[in-house]
C-alpha atoms as a PDB file:
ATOM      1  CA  UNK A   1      91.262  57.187  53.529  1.00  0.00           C
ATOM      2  CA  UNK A   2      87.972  56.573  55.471  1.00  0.00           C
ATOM      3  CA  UNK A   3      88.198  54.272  58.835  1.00  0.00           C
ATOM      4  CA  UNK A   4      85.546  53.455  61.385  1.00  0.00           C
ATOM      5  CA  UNK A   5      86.421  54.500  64.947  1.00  0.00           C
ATOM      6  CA  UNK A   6      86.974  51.013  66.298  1.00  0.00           C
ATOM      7  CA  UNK A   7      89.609  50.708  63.677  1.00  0.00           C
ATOM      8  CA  UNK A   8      91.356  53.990  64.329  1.00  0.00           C
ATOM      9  CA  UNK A   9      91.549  52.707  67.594  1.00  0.00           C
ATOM     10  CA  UNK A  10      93.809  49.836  66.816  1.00  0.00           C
ATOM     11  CA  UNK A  11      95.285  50.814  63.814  1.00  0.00           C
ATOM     12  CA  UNK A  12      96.885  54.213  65.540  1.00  0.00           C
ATOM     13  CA  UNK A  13     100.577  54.044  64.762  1.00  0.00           C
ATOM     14  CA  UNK A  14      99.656  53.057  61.371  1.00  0.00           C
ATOM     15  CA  UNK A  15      97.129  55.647  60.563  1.00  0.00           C
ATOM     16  CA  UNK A  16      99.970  58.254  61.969  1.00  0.00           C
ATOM     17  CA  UNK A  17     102.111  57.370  58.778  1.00  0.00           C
ATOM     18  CA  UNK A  18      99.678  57.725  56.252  1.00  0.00           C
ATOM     19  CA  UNK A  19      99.236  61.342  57.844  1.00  0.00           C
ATOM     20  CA  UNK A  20     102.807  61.938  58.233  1.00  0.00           C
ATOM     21  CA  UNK A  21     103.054  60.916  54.669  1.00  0.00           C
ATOM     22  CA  UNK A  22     100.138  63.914  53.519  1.00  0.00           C
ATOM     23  CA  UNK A  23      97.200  61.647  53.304  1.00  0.00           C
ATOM     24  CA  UNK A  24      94.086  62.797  55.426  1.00  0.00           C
ATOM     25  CA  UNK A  25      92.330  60.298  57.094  1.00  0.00           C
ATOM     26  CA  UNK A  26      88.306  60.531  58.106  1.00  0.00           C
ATOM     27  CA  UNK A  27      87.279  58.508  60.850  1.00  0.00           C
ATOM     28  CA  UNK A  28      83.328  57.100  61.062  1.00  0.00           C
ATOM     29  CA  UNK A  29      81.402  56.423  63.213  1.00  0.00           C
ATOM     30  CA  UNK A  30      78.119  54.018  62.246  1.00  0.00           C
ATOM     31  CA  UNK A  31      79.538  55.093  58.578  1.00  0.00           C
ATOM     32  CA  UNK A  32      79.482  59.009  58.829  1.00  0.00           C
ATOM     33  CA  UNK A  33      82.197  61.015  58.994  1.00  0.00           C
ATOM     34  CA  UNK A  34      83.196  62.148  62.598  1.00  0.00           C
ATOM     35  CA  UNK A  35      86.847  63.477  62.622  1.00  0.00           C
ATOM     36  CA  UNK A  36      89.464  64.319  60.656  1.00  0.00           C
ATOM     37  CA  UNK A  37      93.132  63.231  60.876  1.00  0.00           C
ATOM     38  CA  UNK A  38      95.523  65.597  59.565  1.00  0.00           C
ATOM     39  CA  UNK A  39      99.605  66.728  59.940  1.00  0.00           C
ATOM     40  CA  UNK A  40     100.051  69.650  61.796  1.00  0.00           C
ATOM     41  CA  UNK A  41     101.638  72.285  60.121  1.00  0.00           C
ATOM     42  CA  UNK A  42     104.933  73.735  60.781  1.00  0.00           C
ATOM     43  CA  UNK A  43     104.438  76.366  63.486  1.00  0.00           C
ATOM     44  CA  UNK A  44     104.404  79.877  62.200  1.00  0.00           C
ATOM     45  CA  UNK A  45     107.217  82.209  63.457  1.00  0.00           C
ATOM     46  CA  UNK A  46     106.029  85.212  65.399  1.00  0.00           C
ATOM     47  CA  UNK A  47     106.470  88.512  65.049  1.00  0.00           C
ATOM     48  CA  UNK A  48     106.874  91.263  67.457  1.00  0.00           C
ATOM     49  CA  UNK A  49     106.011  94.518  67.264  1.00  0.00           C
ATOM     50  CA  UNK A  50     103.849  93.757  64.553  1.00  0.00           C
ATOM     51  CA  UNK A  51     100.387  95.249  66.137  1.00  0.00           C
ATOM     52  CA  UNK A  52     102.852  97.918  67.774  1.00  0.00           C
ATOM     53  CA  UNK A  53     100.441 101.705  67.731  1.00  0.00           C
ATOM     54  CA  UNK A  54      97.099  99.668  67.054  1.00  0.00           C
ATOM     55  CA  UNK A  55      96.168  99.709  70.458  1.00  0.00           C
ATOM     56  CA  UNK A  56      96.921 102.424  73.512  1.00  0.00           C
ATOM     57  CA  UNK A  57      96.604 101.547  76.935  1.00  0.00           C
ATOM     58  CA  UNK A  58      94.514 103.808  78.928  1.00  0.00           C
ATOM     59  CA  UNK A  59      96.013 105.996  81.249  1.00  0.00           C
ATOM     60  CA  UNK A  60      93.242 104.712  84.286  1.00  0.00           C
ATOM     61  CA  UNK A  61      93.847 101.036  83.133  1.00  0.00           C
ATOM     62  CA  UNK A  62      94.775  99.533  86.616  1.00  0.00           C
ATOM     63  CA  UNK A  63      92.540 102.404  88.329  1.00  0.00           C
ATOM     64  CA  UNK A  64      90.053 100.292  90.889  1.00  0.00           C
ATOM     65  CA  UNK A  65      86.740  99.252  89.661  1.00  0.00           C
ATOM     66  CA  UNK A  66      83.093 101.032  89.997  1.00  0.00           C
ATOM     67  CA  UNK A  67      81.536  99.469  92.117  1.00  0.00           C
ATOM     68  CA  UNK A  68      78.627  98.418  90.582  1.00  0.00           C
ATOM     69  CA  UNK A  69      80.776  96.556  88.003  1.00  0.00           C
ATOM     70  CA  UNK A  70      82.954  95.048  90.900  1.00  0.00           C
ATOM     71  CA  UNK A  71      79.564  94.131  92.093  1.00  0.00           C
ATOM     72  CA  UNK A  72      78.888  91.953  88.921  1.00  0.00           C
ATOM     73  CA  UNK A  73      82.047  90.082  89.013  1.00  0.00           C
ATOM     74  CA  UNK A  74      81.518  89.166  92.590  1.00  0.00           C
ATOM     75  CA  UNK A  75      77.924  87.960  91.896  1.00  0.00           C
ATOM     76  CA  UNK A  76      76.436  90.568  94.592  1.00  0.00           C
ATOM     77  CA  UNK A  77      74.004  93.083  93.949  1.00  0.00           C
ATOM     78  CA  UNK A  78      75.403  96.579  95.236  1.00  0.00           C
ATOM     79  CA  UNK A  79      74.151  97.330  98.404  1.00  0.00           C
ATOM     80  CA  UNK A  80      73.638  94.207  99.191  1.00  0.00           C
ATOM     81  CA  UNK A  81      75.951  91.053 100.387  1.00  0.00           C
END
């Protein structure tokens, strides 16, 4: 089902059945398509542990920074202020 946007507008609730119901709706704008009104899918169950062993934290992980790379998240140039 194609609608223009001025009609999506109003016709909301309405348009929110027909997706509800499977049907994908394509809203226009000056007759081309713009967006695309679809269900959301049922959310996917998550696993843990599944990535467990793919990565290793380093052993100097939360060791402080060097400073010149401290010096490019503060936006200074080191040395200087």
């Amino acid at each position: 089902m194609e609608v223009g946007v001025h009609q999506a507008k109003t016709t909301l609730s309405k348009l929110l059945r027909h997706v509800a119901a499977g049907e994908e709706v394509v809203i226009t704008k000056d007759g081309e398509p713009v967006a695309r009104l679809v269900a959301v899918g049922p959310p996917t169950k998550r696993v843990l542990g599944r990535d467990v062993g793919r990565f290793t934290v380093p052993e100097d992980f939360d060791a402080p920074l060097p400073n010149e790379v401290l010096a490019q998240f503060e936006g200074t140039v080191e040395g200087r202020d």
